[in-house]
Protein backbone atom coordinates (compact mmCIF):
# COMPACT_ATOMS: atom_id res chain seq x y z
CA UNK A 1 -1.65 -34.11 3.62
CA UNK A 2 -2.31 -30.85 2.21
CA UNK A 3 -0.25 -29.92 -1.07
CA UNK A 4 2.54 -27.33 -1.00
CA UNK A 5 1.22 -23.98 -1.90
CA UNK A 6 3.45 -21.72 -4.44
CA UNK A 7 4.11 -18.36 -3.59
CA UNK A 8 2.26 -15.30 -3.47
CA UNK A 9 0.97 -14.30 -7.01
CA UNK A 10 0.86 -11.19 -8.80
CA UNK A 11 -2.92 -11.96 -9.62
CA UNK A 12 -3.69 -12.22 -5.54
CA UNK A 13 -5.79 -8.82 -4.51
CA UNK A 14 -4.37 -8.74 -1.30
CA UNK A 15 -0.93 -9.46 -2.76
CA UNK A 16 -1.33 -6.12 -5.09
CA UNK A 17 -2.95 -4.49 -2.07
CA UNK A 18 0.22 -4.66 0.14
CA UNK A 19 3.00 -4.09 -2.27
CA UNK A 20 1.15 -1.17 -2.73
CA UNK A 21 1.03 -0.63 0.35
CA UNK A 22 4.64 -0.71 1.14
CA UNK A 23 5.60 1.62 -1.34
CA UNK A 24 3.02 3.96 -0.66
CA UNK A 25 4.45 3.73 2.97
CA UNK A 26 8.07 3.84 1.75
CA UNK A 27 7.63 7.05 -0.40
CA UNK A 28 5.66 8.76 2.63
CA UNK A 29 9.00 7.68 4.85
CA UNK A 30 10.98 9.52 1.95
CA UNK A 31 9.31 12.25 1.84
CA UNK A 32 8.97 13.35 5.46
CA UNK A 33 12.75 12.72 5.72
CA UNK A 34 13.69 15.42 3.51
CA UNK A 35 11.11 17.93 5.56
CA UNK A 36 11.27 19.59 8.99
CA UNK A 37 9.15 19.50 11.56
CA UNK A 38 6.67 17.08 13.26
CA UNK A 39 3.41 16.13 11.98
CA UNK A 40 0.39 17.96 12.35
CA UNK A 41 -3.68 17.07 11.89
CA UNK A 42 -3.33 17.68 8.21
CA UNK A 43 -0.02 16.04 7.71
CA UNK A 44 -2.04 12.97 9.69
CA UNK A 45 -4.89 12.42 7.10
CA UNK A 46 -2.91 12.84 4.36
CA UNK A 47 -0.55 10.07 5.30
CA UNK A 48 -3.96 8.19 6.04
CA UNK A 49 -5.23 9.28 2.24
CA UNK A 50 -1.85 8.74 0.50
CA UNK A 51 -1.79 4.87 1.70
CA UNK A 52 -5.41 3.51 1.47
CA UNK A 53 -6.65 5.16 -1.59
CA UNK A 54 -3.89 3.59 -3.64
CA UNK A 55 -4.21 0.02 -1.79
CA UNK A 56 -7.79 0.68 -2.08
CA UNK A 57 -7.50 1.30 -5.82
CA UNK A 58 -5.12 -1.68 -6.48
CA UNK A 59 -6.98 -4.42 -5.05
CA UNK A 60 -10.16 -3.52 -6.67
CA UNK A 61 -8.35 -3.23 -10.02
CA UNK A 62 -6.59 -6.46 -9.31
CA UNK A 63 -9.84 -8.25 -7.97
CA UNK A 64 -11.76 -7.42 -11.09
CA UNK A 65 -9.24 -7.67 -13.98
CA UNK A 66 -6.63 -9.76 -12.97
């Protein structure tokens, strides 16, 4: 029998990682609501840039410190 495993921890890289994530995502969503227009090449990569460089940045700074 294996033993029941809590939840997810704040301390968990890829738990930091994807909250990040989400909000990242969810301010993004925000944001392009209140503008016009559809997205172009440069509206692309920084949606691309404005995700993983804060999820990047989270789960190194919880994988080392936390």
């Amino acid at each position: 029998m294996s033993s029941p495993q809590s939840g997810p921890s704040w301390t968990d890289p890829a738990y930091v990682a994807t909250v990040v994530s989400v909000l990242a995502v969810g301010t993004l969503v925000f944001y392009i609501s209140l503008t016009d227009g559809g997205p172009s090449i440069g509206e692309v990569l920084f949606v691309f840039l404005w995700v993983s460089v804060p999820t990047t940045v989270a789960y190194e700074v919880a994988r080392r410190w936390l």
